[in-house]
N, C-alpha and C. Protein backbone atom coordinates (compact mmCIF):
# COMPACT_ATOMS: atom_id res chain seq x y z
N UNK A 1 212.21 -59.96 -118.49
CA UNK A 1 212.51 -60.03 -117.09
C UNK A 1 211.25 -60.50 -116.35
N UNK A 2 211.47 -61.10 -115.23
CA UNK A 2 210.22 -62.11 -114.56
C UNK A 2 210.59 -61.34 -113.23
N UNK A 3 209.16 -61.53 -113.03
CA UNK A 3 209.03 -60.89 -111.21
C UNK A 3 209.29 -62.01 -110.37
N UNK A 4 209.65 -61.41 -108.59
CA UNK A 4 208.97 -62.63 -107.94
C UNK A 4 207.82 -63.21 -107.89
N UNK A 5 206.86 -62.55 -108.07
CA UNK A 5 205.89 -62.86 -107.56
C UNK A 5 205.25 -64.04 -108.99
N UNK A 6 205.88 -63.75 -110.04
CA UNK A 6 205.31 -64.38 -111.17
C UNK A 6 206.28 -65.70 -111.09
N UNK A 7 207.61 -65.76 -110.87
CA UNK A 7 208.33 -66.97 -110.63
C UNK A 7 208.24 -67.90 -109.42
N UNK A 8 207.39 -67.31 -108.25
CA UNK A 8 206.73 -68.04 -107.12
C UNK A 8 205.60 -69.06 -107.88
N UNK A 9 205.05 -68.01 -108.76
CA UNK A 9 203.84 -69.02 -109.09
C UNK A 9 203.75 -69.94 -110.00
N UNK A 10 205.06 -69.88 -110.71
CA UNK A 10 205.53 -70.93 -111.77
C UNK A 10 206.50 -72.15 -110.95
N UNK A 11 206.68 -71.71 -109.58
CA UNK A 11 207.79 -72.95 -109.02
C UNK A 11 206.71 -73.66 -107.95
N UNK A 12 205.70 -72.44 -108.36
CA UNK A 12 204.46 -73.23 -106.73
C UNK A 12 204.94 -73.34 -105.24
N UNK A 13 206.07 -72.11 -105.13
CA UNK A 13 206.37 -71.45 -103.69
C UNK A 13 205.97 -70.24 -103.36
N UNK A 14 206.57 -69.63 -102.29
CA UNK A 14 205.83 -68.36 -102.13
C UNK A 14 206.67 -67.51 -102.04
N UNK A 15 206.32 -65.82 -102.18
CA UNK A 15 207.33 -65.34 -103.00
C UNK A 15 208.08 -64.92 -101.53
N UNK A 16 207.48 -65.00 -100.37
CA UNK A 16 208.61 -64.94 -98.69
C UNK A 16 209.82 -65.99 -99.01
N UNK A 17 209.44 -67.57 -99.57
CA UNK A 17 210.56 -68.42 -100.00
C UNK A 17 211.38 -67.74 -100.78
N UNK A 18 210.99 -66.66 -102.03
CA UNK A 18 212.04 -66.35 -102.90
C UNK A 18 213.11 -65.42 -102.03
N UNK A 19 212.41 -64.57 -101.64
CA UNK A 19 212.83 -63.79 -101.51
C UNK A 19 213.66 -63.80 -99.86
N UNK A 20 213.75 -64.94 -99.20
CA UNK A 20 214.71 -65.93 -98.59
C UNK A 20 215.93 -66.41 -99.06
N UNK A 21 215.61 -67.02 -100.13
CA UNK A 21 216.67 -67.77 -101.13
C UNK A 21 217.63 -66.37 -101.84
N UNK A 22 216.83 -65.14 -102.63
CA UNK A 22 217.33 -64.61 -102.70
C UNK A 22 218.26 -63.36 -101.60
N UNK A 23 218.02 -63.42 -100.62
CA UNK A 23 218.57 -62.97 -99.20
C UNK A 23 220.11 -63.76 -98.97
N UNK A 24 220.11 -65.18 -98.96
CA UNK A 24 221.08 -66.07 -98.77
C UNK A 24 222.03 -66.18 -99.85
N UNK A 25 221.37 -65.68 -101.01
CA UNK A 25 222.46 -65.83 -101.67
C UNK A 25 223.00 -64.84 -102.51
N UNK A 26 222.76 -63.62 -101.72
CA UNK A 26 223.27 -62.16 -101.63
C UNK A 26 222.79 -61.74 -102.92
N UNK A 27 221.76 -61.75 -103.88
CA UNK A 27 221.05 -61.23 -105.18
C UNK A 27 220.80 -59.51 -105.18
N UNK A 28 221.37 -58.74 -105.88
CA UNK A 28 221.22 -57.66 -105.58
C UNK A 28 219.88 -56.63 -105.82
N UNK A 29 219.52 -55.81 -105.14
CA UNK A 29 217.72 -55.05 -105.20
C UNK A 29 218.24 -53.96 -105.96
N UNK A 30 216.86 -53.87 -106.43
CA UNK A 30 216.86 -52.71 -107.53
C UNK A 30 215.92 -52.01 -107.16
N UNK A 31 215.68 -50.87 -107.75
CA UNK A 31 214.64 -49.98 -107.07
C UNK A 31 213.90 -49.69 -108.28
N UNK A 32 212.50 -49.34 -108.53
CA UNK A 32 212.35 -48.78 -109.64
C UNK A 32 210.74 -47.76 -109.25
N UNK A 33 211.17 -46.31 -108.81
CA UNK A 33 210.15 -46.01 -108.17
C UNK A 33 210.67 -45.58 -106.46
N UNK A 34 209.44 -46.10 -106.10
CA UNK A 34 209.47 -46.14 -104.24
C UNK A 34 209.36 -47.95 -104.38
N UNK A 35 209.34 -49.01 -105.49
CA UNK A 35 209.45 -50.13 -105.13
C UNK A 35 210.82 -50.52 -105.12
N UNK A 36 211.44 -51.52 -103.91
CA UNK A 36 212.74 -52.07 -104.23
C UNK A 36 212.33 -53.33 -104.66
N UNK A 37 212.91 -53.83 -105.55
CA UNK A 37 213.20 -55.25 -105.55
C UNK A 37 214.32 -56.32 -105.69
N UNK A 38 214.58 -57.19 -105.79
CA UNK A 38 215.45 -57.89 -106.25
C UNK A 38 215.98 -58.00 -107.73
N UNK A 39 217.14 -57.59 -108.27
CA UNK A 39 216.85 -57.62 -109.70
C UNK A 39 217.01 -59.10 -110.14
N UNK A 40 216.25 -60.05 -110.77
CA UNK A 40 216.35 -61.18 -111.24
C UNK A 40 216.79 -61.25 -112.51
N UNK A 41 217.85 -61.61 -112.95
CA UNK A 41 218.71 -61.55 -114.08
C UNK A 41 218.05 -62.96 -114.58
N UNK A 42 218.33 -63.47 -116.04
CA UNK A 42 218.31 -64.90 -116.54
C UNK A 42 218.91 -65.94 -115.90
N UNK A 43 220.43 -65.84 -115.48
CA UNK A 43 220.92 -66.60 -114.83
C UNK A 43 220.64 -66.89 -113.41
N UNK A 44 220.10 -65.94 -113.08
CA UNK A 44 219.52 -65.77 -111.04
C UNK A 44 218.18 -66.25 -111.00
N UNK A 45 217.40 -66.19 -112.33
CA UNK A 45 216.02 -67.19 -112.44
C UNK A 45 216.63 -68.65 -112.61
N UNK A 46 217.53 -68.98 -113.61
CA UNK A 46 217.91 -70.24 -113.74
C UNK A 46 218.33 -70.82 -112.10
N UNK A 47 219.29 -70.49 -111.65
CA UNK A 47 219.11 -71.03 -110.46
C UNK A 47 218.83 -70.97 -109.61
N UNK A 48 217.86 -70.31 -109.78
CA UNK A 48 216.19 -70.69 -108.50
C UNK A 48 215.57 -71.59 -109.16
N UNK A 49 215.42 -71.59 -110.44
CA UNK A 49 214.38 -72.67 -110.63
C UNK A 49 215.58 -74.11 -110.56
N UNK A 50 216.63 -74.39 -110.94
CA UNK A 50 217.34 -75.30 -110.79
C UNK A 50 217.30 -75.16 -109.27
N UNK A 51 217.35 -74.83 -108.45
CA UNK A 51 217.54 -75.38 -106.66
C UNK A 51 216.05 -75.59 -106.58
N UNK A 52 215.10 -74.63 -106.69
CA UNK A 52 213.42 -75.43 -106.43
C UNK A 52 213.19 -76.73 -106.81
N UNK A 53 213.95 -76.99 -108.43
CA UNK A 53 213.46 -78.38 -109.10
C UNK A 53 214.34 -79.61 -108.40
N UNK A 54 215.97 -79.08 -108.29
CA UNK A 54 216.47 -80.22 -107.55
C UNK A 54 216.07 -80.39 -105.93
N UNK A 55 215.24 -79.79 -105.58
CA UNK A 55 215.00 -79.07 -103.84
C UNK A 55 213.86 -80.67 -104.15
N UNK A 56 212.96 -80.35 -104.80
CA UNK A 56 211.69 -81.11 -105.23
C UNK A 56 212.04 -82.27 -105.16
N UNK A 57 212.72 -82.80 -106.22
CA UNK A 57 213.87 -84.18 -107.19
C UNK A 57 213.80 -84.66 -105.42
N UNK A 58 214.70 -83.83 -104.61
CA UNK A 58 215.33 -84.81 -103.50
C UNK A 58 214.05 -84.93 -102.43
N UNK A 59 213.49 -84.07 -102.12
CA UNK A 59 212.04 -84.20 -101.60
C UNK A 59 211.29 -85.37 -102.05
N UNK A 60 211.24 -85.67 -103.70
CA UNK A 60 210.70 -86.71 -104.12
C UNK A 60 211.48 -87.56 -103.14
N UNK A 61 212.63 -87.94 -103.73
CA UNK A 61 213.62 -88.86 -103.74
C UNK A 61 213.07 -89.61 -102.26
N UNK A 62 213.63 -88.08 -101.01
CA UNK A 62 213.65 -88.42 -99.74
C UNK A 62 212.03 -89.46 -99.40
N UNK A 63 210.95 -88.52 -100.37
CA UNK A 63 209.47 -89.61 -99.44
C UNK A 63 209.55 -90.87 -100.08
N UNK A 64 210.49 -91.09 -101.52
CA UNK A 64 210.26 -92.41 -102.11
C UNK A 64 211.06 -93.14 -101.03
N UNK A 65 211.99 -92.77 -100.91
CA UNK A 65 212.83 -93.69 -99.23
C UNK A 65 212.22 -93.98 -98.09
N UNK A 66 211.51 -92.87 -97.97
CA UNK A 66 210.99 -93.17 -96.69
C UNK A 66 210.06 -93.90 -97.04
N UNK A 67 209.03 -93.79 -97.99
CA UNK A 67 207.98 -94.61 -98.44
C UNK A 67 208.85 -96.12 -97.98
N UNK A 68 209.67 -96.42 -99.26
CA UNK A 68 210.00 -97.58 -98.60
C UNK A 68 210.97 -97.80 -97.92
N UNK A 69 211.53 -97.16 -97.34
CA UNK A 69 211.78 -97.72 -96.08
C UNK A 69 210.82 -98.03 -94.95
N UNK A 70 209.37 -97.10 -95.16
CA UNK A 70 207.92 -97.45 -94.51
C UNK A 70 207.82 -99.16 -95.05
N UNK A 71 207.40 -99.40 -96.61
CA UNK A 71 207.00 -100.19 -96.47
C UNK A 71 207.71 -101.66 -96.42
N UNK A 72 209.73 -101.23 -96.15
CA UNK A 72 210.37 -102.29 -95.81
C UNK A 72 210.08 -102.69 -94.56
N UNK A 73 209.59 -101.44 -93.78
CA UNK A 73 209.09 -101.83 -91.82
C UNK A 73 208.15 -102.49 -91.99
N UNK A 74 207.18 -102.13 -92.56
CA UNK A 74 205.92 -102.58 -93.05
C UNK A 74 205.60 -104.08 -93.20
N UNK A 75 206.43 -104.45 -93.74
CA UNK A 75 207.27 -105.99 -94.02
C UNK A 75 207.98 -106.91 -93.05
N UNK A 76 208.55 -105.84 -92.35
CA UNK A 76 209.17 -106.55 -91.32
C UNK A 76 208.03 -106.89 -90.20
N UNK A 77 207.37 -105.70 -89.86
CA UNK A 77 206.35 -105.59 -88.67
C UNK A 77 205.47 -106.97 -89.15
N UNK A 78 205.70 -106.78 -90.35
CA UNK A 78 203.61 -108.05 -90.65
C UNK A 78 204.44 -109.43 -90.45
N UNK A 79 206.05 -109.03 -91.08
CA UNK A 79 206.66 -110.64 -91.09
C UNK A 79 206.85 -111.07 -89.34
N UNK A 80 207.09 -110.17 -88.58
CA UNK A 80 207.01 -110.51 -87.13
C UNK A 80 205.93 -110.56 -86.20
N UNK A 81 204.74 -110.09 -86.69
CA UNK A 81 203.16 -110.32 -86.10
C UNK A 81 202.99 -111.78 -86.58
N UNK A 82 203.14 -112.20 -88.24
CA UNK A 82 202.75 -113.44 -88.58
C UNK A 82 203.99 -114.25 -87.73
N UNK A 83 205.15 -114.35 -87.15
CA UNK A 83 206.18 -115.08 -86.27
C UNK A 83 205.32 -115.51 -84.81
N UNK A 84 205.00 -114.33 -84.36
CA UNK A 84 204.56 -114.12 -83.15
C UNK A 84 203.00 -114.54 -83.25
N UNK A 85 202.32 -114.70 -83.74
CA UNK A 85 201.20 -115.38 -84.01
C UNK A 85 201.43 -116.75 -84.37
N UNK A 86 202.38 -117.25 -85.04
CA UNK A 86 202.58 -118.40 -84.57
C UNK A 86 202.87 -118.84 -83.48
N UNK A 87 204.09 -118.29 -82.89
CA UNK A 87 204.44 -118.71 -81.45
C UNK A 87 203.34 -118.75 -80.87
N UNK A 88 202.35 -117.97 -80.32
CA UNK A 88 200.91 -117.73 -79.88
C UNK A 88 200.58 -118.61 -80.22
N UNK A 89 199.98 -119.38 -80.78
CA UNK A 89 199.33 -120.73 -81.66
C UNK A 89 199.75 -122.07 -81.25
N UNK A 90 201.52 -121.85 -81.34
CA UNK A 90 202.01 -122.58 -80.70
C UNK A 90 202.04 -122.74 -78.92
N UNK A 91 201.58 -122.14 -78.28
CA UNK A 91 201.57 -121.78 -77.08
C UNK A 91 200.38 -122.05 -76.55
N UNK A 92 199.29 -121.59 -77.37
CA UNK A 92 197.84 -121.81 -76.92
C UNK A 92 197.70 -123.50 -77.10
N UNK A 93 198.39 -124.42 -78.16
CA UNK A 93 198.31 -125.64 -78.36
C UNK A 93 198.93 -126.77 -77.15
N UNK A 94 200.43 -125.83 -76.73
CA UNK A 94 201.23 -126.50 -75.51
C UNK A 94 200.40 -126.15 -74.40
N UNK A 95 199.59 -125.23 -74.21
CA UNK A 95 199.04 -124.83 -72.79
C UNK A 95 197.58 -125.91 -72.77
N UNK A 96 196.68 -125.86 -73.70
CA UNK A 96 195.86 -127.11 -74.18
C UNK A 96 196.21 -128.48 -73.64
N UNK A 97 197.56 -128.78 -73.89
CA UNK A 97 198.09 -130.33 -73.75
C UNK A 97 198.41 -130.35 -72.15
N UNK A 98 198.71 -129.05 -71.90
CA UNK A 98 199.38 -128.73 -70.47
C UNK A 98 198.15 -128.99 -69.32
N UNK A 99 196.92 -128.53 -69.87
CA UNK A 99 195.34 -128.46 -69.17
C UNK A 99 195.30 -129.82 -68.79
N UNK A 100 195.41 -130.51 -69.99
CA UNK A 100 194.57 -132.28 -70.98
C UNK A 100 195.49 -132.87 -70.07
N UNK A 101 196.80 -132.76 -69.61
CA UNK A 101 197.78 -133.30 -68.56
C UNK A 101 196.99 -132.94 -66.92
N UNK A 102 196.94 -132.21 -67.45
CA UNK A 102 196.49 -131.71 -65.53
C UNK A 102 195.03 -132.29 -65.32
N UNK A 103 194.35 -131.85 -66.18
CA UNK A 103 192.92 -132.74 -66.05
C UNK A 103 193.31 -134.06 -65.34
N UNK A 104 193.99 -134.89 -66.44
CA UNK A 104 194.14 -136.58 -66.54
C UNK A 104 194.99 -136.74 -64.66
N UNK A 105 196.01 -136.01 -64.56
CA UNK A 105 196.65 -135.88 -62.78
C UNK A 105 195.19 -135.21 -61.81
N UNK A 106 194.32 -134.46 -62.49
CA UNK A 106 193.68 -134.75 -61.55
C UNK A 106 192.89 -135.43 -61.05
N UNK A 107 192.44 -136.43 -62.35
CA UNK A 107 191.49 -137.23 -62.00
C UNK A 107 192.01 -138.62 -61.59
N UNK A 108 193.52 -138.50 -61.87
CA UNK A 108 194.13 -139.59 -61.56
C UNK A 108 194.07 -139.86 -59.68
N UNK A 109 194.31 -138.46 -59.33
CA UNK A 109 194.70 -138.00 -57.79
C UNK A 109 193.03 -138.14 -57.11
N UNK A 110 191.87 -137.72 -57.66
CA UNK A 110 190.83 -138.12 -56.97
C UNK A 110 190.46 -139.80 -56.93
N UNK A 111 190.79 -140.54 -58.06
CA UNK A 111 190.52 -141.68 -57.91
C UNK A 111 191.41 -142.13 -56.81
N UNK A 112 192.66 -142.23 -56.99
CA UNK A 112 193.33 -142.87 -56.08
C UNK A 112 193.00 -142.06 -54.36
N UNK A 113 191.94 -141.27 -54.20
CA UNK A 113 191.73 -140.73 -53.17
C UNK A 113 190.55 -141.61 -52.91
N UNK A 114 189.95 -141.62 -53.88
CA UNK A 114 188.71 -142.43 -53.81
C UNK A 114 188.82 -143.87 -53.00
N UNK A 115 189.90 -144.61 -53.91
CA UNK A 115 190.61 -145.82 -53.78
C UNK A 115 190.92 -146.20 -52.27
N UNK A 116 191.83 -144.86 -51.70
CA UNK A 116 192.02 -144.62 -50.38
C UNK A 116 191.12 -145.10 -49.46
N UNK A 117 189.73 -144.24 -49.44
CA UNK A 117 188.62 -144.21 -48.47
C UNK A 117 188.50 -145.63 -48.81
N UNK A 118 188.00 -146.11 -49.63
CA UNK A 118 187.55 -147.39 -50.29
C UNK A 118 188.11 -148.32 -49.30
N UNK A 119 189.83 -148.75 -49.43
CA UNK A 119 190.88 -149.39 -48.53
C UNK A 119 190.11 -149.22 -47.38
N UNK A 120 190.38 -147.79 -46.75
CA UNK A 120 190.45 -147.36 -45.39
C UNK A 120 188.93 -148.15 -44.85
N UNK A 121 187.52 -147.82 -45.57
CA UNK A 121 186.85 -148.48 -45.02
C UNK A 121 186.91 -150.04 -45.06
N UNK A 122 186.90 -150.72 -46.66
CA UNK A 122 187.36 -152.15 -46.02
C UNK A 122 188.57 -152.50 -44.90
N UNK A 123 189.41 -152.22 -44.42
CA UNK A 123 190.38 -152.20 -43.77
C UNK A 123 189.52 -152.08 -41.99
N UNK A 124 188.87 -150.72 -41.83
CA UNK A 124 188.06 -151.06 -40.73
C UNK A 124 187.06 -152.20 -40.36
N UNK A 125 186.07 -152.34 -41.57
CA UNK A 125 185.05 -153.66 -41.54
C UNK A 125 185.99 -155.13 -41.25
N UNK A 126 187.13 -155.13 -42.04
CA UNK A 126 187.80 -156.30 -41.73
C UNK A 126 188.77 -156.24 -39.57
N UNK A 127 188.53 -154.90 -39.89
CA UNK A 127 189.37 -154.73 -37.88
C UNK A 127 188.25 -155.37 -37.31
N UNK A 128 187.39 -154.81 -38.19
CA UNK A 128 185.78 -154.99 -37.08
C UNK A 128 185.43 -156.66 -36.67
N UNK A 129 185.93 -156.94 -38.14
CA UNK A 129 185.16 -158.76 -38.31
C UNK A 129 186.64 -159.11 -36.68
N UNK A 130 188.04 -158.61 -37.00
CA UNK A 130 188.88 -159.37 -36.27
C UNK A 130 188.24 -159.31 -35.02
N UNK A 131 188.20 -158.29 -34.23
CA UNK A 131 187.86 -158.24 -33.05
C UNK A 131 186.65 -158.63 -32.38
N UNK A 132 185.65 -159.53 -33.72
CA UNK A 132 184.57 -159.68 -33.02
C UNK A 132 184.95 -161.61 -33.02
N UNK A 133 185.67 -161.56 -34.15
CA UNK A 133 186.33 -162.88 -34.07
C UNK A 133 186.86 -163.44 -32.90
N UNK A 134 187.66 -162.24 -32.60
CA UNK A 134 188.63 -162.38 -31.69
C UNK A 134 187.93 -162.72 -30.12
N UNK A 135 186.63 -162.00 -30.06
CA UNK A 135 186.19 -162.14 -29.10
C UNK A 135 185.09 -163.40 -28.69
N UNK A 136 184.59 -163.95 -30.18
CA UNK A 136 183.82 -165.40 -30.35
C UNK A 136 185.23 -166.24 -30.10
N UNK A 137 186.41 -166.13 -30.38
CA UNK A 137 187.41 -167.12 -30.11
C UNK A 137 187.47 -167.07 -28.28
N UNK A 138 187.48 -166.13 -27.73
CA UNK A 138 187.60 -166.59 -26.76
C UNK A 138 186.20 -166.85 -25.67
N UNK A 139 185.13 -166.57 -26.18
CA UNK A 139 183.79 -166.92 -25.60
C UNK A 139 184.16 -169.07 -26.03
N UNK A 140 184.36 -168.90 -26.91
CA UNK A 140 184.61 -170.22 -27.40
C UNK A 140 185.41 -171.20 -26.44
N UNK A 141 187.13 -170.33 -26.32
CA UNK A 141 187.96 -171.15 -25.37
C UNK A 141 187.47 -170.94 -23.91
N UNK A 142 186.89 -170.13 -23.63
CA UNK A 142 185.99 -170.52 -22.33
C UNK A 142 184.87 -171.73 -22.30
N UNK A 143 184.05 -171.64 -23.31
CA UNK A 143 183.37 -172.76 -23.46
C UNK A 143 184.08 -174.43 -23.13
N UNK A 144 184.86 -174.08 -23.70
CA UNK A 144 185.89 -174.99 -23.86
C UNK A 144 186.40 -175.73 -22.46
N UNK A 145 186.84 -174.53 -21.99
CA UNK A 145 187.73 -174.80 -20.47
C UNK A 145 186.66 -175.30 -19.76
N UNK A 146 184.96 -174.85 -20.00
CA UNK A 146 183.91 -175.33 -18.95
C UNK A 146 184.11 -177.08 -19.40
N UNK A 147 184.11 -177.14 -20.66
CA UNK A 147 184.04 -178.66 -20.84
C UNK A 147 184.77 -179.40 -20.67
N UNK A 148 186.40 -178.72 -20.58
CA UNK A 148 187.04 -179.62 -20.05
C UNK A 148 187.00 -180.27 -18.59
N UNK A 149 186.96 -178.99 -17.50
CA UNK A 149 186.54 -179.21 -16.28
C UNK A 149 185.42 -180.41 -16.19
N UNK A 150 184.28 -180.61 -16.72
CA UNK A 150 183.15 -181.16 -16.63
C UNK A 150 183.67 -182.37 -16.95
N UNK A 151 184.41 -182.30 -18.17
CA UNK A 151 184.40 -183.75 -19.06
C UNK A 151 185.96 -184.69 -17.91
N UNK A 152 186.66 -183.80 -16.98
CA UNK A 152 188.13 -184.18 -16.28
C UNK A 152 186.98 -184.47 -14.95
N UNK A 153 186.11 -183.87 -14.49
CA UNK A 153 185.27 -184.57 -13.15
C UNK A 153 184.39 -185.63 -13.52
N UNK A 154 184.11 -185.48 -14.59
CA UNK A 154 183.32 -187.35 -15.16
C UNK A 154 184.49 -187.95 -15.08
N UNK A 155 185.64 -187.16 -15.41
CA UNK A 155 186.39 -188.89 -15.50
C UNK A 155 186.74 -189.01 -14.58
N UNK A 156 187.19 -188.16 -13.72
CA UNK A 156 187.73 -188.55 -12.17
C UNK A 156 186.21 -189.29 -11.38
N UNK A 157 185.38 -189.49 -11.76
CA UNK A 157 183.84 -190.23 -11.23
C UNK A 157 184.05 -191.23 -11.80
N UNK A 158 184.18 -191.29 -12.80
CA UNK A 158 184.41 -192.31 -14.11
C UNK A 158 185.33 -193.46 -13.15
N UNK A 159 186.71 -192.99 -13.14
CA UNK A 159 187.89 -193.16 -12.62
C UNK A 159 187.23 -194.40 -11.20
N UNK A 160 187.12 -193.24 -10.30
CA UNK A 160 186.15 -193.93 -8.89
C UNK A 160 185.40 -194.80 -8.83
N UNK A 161 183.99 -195.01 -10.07
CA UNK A 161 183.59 -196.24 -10.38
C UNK A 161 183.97 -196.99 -10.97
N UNK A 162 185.25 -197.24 -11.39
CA UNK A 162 185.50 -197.84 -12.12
C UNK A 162 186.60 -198.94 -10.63
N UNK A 163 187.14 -198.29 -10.04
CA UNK A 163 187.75 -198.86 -8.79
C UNK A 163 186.78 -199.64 -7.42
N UNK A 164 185.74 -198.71 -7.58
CA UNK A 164 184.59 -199.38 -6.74
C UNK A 164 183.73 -200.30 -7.16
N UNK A 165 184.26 -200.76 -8.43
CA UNK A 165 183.32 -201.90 -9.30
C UNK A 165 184.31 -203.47 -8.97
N UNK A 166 184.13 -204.18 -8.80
CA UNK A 166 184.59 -205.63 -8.61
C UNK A 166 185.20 -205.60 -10.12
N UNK A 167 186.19 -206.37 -9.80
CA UNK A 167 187.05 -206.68 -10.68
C UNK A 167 186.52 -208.11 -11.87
N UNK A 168 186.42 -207.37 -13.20
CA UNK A 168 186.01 -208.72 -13.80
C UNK A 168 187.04 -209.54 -14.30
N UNK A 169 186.64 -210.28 -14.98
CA UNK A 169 187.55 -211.61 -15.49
C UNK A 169 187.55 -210.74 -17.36
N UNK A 170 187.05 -210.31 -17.70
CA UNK A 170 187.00 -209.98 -18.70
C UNK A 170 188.75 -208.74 -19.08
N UNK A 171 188.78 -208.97 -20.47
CA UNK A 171 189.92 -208.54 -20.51
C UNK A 171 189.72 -206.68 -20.78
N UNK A 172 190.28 -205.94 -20.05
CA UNK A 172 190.86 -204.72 -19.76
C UNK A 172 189.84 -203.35 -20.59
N UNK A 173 189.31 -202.80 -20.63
CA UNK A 173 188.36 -202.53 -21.97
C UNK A 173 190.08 -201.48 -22.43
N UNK A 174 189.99 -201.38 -23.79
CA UNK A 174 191.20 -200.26 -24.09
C UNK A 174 190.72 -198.87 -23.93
N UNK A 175 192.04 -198.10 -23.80
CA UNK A 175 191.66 -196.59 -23.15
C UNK A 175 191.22 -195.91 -24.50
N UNK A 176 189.75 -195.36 -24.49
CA UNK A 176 189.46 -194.32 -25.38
C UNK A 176 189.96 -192.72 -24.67
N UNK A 177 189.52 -192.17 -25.63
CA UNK A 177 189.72 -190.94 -25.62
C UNK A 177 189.31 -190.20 -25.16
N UNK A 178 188.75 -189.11 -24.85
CA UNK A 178 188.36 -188.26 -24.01
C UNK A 178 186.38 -188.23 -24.49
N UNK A 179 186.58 -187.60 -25.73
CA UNK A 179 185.43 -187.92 -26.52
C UNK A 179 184.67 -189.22 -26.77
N UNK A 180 185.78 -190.15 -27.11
CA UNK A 180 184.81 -190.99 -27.30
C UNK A 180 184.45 -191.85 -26.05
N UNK A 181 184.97 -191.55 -24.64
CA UNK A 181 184.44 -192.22 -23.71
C UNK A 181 183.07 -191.18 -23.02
N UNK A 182 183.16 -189.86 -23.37
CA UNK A 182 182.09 -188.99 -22.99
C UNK A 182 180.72 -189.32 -24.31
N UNK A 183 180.98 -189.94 -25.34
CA UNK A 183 179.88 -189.94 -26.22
C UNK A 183 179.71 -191.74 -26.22
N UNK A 184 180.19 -192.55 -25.46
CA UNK A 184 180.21 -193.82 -25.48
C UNK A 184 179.03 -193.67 -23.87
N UNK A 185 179.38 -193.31 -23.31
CA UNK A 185 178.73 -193.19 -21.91
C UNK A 185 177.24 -192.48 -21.97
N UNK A 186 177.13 -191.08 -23.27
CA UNK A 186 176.43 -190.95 -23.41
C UNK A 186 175.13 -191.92 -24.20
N UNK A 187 175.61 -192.90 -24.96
CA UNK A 187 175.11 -193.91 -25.56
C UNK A 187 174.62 -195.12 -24.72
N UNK A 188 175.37 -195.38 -23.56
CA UNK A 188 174.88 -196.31 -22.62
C UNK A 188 173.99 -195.72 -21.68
N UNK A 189 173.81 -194.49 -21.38
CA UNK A 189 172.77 -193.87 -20.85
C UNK A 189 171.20 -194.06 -21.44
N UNK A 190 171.33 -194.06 -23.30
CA UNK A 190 170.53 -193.63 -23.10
C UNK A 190 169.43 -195.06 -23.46
């Protein structure tokens, strides 16, 4: 006959577990003395140690599952960090191209700003040349109008001596032009 306390230490529980197990499954106490105990028959050791060993078995069983079912997560988690680290990779590469785009628009947008001023000032220098043009054109057509006046009272003098001169026998001189009777006259002057 085996004690609890000696079949605790052969199943590597404690003898509060036995004597639990034996509680639940109504094992009857014996007394021998002022001690009570449980009487443990052959068959009432056999199945304690058969429920400790299959208790164990499924304990194994249960951490080998969980083990892997740990290291099926395990698998999954690394197979979805290495997913997601790609995407990342992929992302850091599109955001790169996305920069290398924006760079190139921006330097596109300062030149053509550049370009702008550029216009804008030739565009003034050329207002500038018009209006100074504009204003030698008409210093000019004044010039002009003085000479006509001058060059229309020579001829109206012109005109007058030419009536107050005796009439020759010679034939008619032909009518020049405005010029060339003001640079013909100037030639007989000089």
């Amino acid at each position: 006959m085996i004690t609890i306390k000696e079949l605790a230490q052969e199943l590597h529980v404690s003898e509060q577990a036995l004597r639990q197990w034996c509680k639940r499954n109504e094992i009857k106490k014996t007394t021998k003395g002022k001690i009570t105990s449980y009487f443990l028959d052959e068959n009432t050791v056999e199945s304690i140690r058969n429920h400790y060993t299959t208790q164990r078995k499924q304990s194994t069983t249960n951490a080998q599952r969980k083990s892997n079912e740990s290291s099926q997560t395990l698998d999954i988690l690394k197979a979805t960090i290495d997913t997601l680290t790609n995407q990342l990779a992929e992302k850091d590469k599109q955001l790169f191209e996305k920069d290398k785009q924006l760079a190139l628009r921006d330097k596109q947008i300062s030149d053509a700003v550049e370009e702008r001023e550029k216009l804008t000032a030739e565009r003034q220098t050329t207002l500038a040349r018009l209006f100074s043009l504009e204003d030698t054109n008409k210093e000019l057509q004044m010039e002009l109008n003085k000479y006509k006046v001058i060059a229309d009272s020579k001829q109206t003098v012109v005109e007058v001596d030419s009536v107050n001169e005796p009439a020759e026998t010679e034939a008619p001189e032909p009518k020049l032009s405005f010029f060339e009777r003001l640079f013909r006259r100037s030639k007989r002057s000089e």
